[in-house]
Protein backbone atom coordinates (compact mmCIF):
# COMPACT_ATOMS: atom_id res chain seq x y z
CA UNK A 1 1.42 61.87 56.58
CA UNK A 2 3.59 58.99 55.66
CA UNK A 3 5.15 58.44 52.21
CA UNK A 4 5.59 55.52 50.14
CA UNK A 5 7.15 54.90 47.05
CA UNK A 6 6.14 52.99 43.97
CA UNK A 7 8.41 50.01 42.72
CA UNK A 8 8.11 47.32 40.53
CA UNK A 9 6.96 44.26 41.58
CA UNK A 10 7.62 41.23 39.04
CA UNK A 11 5.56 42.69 36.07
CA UNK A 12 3.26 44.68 38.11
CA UNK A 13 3.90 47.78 40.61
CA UNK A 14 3.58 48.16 44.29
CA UNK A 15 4.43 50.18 46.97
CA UNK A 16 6.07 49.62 50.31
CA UNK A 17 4.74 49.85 53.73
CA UNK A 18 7.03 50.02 56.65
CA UNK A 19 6.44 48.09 59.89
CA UNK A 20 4.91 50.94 61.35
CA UNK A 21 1.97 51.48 58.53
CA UNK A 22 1.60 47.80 58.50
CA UNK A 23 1.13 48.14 62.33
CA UNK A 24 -1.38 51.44 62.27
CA UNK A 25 -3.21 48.85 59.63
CA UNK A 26 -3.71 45.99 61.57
CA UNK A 27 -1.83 43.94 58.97
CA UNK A 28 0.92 41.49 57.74
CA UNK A 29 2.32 40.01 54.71
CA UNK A 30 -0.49 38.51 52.79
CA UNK A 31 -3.89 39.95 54.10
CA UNK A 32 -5.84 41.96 52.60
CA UNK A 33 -6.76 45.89 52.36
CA UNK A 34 -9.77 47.78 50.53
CA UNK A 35 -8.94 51.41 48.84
CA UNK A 36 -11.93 53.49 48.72
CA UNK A 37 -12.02 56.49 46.87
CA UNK A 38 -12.66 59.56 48.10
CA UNK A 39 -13.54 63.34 47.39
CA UNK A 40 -9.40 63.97 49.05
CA UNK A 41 -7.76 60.79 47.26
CA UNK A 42 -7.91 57.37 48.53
CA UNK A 43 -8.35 55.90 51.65
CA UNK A 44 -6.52 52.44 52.59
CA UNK A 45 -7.71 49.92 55.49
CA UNK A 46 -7.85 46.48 56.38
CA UNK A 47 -9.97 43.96 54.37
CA UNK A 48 -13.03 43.60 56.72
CA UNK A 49 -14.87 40.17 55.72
CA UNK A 50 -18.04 41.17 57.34
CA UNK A 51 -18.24 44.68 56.16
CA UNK A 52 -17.67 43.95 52.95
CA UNK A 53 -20.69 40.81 53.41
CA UNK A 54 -23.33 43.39 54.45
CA UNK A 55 -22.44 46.32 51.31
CA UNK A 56 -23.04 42.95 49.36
CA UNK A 57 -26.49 42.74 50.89
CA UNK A 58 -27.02 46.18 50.02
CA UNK A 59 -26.52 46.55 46.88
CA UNK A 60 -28.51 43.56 46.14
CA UNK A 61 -31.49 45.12 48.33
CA UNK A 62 -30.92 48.13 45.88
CA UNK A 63 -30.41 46.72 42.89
CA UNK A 64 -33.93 44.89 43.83
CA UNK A 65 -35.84 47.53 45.00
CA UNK A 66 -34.48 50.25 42.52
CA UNK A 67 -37.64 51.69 41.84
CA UNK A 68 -39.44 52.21 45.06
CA UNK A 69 -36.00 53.59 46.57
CA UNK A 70 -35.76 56.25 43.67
CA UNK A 71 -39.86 56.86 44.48
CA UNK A 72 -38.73 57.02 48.10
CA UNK A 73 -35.65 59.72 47.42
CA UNK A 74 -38.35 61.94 45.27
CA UNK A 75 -40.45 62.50 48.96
């Protein structure tokens, strides 16, 4: 477990990462990282472009097809 801490950041707040975190992330200065929540917190990883492209295309498929996949889920 690694610890952070919270600091201002202009008028906002932010944490730090150290070089290492950064490194376990696969990022630098200036990408970007998704925070999913989870049943034990919060879960931090690098942006993926293409992953986040395809949930897109899922929730639209669901959002179409609402009613036959809550017809589907009753079976």
């Amino acid at each position: 477990m690694k610890k952070v801490k919270v600091t201002t950041v202009g008028n906002s707040v932010g944490i730090v990462l150290t070089a290492e975190v950064l490194a376990k992330l696969g990022v630098k200065k200036g990408d970007m990282l998704s925070l999913v929540e989870t049943p034990y917190g919060v879960t931090m990883t690098a942006f993926d472009e293409a992953f986040e492209e395809h949930m897109e295309a899922g929730r639209k498929v669901m959002a179409k097809h609402r009613d036959v996949l809550r017809e589907l889920a009753k079976r």
